[in-house]
N, C-alpha and C. Protein backbone atom coordinates (compact mmCIF):
# COMPACT_ATOMS: atom_id res chain seq x y z
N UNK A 1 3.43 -25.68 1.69
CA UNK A 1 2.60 -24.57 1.27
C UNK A 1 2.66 -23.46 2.30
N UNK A 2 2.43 -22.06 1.41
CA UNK A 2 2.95 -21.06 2.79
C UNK A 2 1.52 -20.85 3.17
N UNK A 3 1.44 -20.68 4.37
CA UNK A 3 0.52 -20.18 5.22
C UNK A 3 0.21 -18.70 5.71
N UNK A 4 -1.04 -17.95 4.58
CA UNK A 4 -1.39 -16.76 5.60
C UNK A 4 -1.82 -16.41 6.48
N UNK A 5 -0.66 -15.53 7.93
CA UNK A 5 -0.90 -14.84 9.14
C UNK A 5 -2.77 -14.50 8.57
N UNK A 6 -3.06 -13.69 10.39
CA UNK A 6 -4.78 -13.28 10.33
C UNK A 6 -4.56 -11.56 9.94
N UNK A 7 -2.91 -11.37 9.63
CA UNK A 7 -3.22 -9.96 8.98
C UNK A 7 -3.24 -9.54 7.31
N UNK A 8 -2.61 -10.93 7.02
CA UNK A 8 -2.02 -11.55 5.36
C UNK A 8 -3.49 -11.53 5.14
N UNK A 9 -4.70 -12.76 6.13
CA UNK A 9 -5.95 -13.05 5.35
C UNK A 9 -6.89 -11.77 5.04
N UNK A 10 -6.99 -10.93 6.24
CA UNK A 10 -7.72 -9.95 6.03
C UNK A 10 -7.39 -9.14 5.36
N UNK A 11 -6.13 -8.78 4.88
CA UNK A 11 -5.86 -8.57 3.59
C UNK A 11 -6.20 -8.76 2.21
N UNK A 12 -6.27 -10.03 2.34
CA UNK A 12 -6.71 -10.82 1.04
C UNK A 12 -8.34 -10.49 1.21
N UNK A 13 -8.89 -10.27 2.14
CA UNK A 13 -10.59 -10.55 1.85
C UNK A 13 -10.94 -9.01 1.52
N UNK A 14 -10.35 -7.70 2.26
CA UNK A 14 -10.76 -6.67 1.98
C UNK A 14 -10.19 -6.52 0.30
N UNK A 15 -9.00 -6.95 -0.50
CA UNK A 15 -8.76 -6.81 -2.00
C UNK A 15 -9.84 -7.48 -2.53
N UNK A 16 -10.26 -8.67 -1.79
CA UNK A 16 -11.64 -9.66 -2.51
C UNK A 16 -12.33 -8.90 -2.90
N UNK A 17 -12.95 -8.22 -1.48
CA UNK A 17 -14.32 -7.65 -1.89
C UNK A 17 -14.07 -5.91 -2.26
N UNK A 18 -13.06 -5.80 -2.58
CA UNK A 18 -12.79 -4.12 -3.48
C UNK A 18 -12.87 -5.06 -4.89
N UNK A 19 -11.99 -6.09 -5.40
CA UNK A 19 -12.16 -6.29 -6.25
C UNK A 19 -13.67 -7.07 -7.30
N UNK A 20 -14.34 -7.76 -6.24
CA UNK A 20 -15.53 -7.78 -6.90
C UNK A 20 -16.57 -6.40 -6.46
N UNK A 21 -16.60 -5.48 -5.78
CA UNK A 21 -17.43 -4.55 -5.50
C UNK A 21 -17.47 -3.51 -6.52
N UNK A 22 -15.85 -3.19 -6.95
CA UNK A 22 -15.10 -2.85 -8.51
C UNK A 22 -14.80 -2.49 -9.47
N UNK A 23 -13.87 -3.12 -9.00
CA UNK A 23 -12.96 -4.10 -10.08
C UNK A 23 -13.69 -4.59 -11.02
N UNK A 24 -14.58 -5.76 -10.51
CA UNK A 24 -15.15 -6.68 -11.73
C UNK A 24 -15.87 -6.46 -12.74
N UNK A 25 -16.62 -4.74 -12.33
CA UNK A 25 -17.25 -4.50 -13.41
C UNK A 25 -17.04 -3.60 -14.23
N UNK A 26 -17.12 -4.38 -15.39
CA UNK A 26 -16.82 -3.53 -16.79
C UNK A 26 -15.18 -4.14 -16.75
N UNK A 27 -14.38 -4.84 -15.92
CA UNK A 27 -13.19 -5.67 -16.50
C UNK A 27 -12.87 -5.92 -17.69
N UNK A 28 -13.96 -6.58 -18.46
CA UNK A 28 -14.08 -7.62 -19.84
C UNK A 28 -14.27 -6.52 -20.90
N UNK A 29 -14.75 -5.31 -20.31
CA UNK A 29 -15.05 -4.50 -21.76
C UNK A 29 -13.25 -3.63 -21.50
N UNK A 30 -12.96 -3.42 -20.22
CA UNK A 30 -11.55 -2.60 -20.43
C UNK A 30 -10.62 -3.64 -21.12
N UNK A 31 -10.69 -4.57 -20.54
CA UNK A 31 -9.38 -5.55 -21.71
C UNK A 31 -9.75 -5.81 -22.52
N UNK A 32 -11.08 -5.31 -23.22
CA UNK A 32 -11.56 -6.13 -25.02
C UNK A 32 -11.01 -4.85 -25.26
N UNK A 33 -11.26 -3.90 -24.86
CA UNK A 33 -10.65 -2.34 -25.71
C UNK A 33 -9.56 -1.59 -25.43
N UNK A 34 -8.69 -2.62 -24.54
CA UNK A 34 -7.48 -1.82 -24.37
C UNK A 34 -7.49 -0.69 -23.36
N UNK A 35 -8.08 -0.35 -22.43
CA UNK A 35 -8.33 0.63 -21.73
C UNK A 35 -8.53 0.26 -20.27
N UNK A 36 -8.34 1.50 -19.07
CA UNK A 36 -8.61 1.53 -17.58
C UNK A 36 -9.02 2.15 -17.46
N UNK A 37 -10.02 2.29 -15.92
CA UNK A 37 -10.63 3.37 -15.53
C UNK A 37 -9.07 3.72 -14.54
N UNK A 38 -9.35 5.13 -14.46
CA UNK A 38 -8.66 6.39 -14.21
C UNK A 38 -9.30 6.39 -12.32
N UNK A 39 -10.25 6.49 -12.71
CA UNK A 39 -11.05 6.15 -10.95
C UNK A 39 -11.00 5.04 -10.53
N UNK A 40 -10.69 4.05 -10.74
CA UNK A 40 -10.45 2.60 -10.14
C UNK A 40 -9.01 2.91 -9.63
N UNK A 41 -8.12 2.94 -10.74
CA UNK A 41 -6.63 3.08 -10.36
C UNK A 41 -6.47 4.32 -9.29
N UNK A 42 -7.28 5.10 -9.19
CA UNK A 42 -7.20 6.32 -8.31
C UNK A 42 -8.18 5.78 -6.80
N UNK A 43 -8.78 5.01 -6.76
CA UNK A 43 -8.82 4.13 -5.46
C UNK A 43 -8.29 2.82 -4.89
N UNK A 44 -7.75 2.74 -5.99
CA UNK A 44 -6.35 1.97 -5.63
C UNK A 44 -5.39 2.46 -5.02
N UNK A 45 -4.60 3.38 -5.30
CA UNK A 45 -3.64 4.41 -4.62
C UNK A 45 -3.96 5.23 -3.07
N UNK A 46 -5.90 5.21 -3.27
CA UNK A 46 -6.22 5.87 -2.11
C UNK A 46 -6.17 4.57 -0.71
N UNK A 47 -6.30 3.47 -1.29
CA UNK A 47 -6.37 2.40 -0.02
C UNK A 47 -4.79 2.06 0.22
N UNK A 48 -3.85 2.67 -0.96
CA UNK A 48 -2.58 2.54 -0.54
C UNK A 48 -1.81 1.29 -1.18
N UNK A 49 -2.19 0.40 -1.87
CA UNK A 49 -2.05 -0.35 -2.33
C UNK A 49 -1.05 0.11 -3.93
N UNK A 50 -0.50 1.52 -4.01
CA UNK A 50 0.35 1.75 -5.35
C UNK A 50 2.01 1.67 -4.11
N UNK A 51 1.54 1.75 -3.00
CA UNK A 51 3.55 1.86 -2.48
C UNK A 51 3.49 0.24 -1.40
N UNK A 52 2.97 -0.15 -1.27
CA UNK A 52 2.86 -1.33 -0.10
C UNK A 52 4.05 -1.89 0.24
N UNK A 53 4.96 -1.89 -1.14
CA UNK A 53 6.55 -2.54 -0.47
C UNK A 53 7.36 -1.35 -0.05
N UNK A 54 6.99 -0.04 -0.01
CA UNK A 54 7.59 1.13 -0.45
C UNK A 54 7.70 2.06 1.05
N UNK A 55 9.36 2.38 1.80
CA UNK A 55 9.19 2.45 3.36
C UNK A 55 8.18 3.77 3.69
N UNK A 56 7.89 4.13 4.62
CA UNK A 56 6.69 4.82 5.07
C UNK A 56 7.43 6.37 4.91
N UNK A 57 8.77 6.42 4.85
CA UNK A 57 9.14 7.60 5.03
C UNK A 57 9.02 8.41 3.63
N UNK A 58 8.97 7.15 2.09
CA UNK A 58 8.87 7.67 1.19
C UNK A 58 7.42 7.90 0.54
N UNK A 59 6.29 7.92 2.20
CA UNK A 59 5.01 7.59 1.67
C UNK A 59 4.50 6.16 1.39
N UNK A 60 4.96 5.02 1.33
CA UNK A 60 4.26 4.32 1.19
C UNK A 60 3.96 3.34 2.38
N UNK A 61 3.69 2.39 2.34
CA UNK A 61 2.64 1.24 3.67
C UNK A 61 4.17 0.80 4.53
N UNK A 62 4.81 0.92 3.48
CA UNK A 62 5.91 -0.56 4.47
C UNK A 62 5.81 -1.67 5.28
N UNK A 63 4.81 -2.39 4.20
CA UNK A 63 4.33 -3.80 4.27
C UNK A 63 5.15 -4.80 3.30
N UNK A 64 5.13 -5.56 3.79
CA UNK A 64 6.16 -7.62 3.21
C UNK A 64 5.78 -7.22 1.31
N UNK A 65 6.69 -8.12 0.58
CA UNK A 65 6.12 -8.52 -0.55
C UNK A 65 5.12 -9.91 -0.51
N UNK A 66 4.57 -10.49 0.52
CA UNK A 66 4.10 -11.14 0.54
C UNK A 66 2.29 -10.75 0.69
N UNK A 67 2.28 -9.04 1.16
CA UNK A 67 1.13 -8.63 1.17
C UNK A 67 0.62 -7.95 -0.03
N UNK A 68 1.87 -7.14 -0.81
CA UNK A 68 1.88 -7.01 -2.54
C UNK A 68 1.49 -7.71 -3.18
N UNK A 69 1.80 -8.92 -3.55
CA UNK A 69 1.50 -10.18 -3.82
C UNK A 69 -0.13 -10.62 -3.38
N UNK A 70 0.08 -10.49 -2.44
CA UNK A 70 -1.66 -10.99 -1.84
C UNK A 70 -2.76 -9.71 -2.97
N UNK A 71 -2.54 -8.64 -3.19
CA UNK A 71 -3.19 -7.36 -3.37
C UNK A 71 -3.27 -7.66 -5.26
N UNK A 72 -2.01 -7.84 -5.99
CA UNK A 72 -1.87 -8.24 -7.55
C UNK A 72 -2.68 -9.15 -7.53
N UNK A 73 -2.45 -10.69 -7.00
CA UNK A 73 -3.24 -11.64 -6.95
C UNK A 73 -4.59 -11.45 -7.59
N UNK A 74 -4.74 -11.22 -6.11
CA UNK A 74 -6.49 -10.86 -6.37
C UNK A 74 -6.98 -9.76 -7.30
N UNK A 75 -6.06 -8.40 -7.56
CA UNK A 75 -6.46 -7.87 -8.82
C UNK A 75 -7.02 -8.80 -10.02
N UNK A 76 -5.43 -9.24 -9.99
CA UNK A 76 -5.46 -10.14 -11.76
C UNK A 76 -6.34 -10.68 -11.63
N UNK A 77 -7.21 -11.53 -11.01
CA UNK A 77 -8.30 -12.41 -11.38
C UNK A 77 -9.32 -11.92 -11.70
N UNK A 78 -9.55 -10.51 -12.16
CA UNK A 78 -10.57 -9.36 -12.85
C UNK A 78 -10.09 -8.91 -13.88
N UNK A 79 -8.54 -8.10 -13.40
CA UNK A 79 -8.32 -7.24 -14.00
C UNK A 79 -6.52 -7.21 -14.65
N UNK A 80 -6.04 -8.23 -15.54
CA UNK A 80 -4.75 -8.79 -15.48
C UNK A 80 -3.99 -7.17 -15.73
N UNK A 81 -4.27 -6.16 -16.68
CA UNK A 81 -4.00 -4.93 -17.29
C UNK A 81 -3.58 -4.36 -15.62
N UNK A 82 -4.76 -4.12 -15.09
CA UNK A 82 -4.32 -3.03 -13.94
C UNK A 82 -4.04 -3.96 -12.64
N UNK A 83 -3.44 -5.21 -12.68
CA UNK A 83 -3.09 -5.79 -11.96
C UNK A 83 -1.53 -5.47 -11.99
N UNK A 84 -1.14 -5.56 -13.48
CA UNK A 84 0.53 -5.18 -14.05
C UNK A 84 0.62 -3.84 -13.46
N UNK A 85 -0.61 -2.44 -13.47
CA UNK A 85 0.13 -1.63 -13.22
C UNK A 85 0.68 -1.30 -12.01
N UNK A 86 -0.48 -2.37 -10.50
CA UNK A 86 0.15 -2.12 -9.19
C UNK A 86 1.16 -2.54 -9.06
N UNK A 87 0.99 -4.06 -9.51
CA UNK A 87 2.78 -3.98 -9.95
C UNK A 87 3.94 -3.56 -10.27
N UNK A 88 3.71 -2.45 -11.01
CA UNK A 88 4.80 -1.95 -11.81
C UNK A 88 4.73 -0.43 -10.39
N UNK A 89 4.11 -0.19 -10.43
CA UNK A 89 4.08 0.84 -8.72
C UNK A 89 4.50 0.19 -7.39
N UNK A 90 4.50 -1.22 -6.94
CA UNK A 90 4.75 -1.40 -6.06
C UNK A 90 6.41 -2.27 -6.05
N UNK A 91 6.71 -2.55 -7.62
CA UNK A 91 8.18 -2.91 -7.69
C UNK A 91 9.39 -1.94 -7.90
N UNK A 92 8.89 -0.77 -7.93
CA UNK A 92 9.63 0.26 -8.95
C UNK A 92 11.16 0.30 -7.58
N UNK A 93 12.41 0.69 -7.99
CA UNK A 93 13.41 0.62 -7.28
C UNK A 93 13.39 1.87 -6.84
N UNK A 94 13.34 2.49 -5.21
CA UNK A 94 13.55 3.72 -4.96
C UNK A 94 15.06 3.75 -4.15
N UNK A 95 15.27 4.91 -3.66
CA UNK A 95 16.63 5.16 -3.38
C UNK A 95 16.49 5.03 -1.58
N UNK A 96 16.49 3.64 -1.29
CA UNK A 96 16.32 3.69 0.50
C UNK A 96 17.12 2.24 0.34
């Protein structure tokens, strides 16, 4: 089993508590109706979490996929919809 570093965990606890502080609320009514908040996903991007695999020169963190991963994770367990979309922002292929 892999083991998270003390910069991997604190990682994981500050997405914890963004994602229940949140994230969690109103989750169940955005995926019964098909919909996101616009301001959630827009403090998502502000903690940096839309480029994390993405190098610093093109703007983003230039952090592991193992800290991406840590960040979806813990989305999805609220929010599976806008969990796909950091995903789909933090896999996208750029030209580096």
């Amino acid at each position: 089993m892999y083991q998270l570093n003390e910069e991997q965990k604190e990682l994981k606890k500050l997405t914890s508590e963004f994602v229940k502080n949140v994230v969690e609320d109103g989750a169940n009514e955005r995926n019964n109706t098909n919909s996101f908040s616009e301001e959630i996903f827009k403090q998502i991007g502000e903690m940096g979490y839309l480029g994390v695999t993405i190098p610093a020169v093109y703007g983003g963190c230039e952090m592991d996929y193992v800290a991406s991963t840590i960040i979806i994770n813990e989305i999805a367990k609220s929010d599976a919809s806008l969990a796909h979309l950091v995903s789909c922002c933090n896999y996208t292929l750029y030209p580096y």
